[in-house]
C-alpha atoms as a PDB file:
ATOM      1  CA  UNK A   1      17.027   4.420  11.727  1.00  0.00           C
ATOM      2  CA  UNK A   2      17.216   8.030  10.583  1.00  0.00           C
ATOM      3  CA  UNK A   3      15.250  10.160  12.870  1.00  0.00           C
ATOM      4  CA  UNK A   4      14.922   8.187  15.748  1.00  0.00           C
ATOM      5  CA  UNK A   5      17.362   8.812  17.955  1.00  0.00           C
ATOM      6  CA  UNK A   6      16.033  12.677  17.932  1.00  0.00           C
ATOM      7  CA  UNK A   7      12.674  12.309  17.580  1.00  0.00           C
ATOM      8  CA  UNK A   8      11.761  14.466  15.331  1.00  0.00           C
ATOM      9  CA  UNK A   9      10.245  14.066  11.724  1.00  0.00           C
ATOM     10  CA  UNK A  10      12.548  13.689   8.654  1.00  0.00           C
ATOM     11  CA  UNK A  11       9.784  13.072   6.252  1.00  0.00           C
ATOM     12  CA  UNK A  12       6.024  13.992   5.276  1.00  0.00           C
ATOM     13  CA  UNK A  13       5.024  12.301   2.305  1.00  0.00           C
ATOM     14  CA  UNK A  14       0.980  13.343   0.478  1.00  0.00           C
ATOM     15  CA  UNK A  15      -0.455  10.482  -0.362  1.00  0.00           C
ATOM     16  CA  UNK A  16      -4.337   9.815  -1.186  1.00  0.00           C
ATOM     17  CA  UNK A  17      -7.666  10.241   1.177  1.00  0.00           C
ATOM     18  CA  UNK A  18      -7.581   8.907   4.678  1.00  0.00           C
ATOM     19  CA  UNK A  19      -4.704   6.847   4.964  1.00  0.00           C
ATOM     20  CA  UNK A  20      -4.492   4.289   7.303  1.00  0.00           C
ATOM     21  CA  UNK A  21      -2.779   1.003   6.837  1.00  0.00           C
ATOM     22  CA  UNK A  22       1.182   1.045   6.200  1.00  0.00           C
ATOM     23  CA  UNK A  23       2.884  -1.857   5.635  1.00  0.00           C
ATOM     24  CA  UNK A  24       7.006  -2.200   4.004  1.00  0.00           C
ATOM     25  CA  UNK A  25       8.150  -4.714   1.405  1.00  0.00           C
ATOM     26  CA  UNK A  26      10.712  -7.149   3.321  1.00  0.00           C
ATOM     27  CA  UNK A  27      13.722  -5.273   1.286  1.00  0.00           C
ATOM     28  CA  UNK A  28      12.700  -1.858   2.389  1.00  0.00           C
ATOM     29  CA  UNK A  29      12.456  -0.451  -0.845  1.00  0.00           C
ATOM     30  CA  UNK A  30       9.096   0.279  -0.891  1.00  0.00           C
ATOM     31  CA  UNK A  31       6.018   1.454   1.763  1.00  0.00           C
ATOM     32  CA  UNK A  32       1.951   0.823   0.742  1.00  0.00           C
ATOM     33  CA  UNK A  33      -0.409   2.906   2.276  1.00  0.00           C
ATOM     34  CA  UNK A  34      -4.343   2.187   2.079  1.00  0.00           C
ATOM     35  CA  UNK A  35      -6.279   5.575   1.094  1.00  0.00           C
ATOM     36  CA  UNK A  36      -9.626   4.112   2.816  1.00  0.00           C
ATOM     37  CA  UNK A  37     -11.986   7.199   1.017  1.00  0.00           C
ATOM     38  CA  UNK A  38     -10.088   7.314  -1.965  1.00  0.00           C
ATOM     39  CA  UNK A  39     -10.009   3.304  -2.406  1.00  0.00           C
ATOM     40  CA  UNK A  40      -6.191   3.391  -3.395  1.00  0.00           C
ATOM     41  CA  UNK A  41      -2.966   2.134  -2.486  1.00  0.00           C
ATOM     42  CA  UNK A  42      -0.339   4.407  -2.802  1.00  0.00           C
ATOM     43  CA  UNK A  43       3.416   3.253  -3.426  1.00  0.00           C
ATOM     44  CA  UNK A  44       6.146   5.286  -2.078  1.00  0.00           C
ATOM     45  CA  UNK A  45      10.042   4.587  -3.088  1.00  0.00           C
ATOM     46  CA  UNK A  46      11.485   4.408   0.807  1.00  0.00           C
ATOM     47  CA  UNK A  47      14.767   6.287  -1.119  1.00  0.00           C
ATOM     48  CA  UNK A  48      13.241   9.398  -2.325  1.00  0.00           C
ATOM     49  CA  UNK A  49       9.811   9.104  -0.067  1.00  0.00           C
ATOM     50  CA  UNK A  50       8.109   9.867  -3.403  1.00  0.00           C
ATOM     51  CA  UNK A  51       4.717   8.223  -3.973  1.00  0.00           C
ATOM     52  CA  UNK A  52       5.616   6.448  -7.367  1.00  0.00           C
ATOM     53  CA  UNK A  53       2.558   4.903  -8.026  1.00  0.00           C
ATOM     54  CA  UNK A  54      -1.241   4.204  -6.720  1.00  0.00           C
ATOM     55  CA  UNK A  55      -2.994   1.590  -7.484  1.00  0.00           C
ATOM     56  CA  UNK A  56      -7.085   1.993  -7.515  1.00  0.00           C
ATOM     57  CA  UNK A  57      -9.041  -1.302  -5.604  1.00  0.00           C
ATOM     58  CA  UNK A  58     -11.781  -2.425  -4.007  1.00  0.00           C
ATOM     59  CA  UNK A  59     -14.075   0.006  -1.593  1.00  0.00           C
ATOM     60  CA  UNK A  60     -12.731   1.198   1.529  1.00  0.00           C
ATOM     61  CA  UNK A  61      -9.435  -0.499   2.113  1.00  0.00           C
ATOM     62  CA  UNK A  62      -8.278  -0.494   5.485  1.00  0.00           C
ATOM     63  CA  UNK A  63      -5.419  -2.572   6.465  1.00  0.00           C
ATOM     64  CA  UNK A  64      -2.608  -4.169   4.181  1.00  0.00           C
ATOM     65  CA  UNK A  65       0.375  -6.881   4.729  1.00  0.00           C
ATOM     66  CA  UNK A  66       3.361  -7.865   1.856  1.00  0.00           C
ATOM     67  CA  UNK A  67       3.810 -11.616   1.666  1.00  0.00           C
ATOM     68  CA  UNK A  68       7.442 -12.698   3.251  1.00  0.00           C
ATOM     69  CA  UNK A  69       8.927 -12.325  -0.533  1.00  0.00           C
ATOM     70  CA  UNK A  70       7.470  -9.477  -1.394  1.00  0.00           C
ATOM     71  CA  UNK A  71       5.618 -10.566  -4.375  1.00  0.00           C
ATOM     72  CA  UNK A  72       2.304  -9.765  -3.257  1.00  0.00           C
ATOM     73  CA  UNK A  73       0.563  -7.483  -1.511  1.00  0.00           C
ATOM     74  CA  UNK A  74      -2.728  -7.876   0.790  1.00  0.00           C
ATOM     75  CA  UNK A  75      -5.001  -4.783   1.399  1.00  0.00           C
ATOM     76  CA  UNK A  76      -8.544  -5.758   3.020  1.00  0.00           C
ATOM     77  CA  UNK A  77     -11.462  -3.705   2.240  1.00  0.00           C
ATOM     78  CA  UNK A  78     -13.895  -3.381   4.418  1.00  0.00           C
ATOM     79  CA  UNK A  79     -16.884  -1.318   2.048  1.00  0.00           C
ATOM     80  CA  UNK A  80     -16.621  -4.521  -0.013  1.00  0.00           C
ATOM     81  CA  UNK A  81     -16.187  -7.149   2.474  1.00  0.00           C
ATOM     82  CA  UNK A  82     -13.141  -8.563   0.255  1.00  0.00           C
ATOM     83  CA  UNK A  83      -9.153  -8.832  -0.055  1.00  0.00           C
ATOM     84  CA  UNK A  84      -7.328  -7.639  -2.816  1.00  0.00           C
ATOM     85  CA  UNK A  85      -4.591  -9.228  -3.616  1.00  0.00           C
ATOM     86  CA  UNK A  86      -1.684  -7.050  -5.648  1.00  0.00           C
ATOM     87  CA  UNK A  87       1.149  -8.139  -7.752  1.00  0.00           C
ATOM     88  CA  UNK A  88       3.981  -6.206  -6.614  1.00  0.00           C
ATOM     89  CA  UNK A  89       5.310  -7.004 -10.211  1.00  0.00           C
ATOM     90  CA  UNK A  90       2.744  -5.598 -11.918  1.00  0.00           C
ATOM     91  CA  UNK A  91       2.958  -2.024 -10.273  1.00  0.00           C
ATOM     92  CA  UNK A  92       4.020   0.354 -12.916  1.00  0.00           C
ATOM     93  CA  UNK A  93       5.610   3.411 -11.107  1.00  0.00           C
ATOM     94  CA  UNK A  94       5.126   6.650 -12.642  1.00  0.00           C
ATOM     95  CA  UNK A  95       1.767   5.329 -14.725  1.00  0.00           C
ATOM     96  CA  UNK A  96      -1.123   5.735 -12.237  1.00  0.00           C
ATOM     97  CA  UNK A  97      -3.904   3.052 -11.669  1.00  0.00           C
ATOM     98  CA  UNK A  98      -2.753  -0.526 -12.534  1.00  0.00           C
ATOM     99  CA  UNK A  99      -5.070  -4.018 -12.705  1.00  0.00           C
ATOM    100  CA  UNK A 100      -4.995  -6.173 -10.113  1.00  0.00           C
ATOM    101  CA  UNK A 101      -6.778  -9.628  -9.041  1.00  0.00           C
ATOM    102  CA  UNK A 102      -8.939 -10.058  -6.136  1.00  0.00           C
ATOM    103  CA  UNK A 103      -8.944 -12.535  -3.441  1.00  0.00           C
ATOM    104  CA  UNK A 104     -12.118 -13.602  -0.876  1.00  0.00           C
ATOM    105  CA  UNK A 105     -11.504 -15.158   1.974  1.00  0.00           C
ATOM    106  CA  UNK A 106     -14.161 -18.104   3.369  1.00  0.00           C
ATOM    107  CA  UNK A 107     -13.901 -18.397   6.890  1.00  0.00           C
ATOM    108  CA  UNK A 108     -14.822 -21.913   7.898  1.00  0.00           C
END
């Protein structure tokens, strides 16, 4: 892991207002980051540490977890009470805000 034997930082990468969840897709290729004020996800390509894309969701997202295949990606709000749920697929680097579906859990 670059970096960590010297501890010392090899990257800073802008993304979006008040970021606080990070999460990597299981192949590495790519890092989502939750912009809680800005209510974006921001994609960065792990090769360049470029943000590629954002994609624009719910209100306040906080936290945020890739399925085991990478397909999808889980970013909980918490100014909507909801999860949005992300086709990795569907992300359009270079373009900006994409759609995405949204997913509410029911707690029993």
């Amino acid at each position: 892991m670059p970096g960590a034997s010297s501890n010392r930082v090899i990257a800073t990468v802008r993304v979006r207002e008040a970021p606080l969840g990070v999460a990597g897709s299981p192949d590495g290729s790519r890092v989502y980051v939750t912009n809680q004020f800005d209510s974006t996800v921001s994609v960065i390509d792990t090769t360049s540490n470029r943000v590629t894309a954002t994609v624009r969701i719910e209100s306040g997202p906080i936290g945020v977890a890739v399925s085991p295949d990478g397909l999808q990606i889980y970013v909980a709000n918490i100014g909507s009470i909801t999860v949005s749920v992300i086709d990795a697929a569907t992300i359009e680097e270079g373009t900006g805000p994409v759609a995405l579906g949204q997913f509410i859990a029911v707690l029993p």
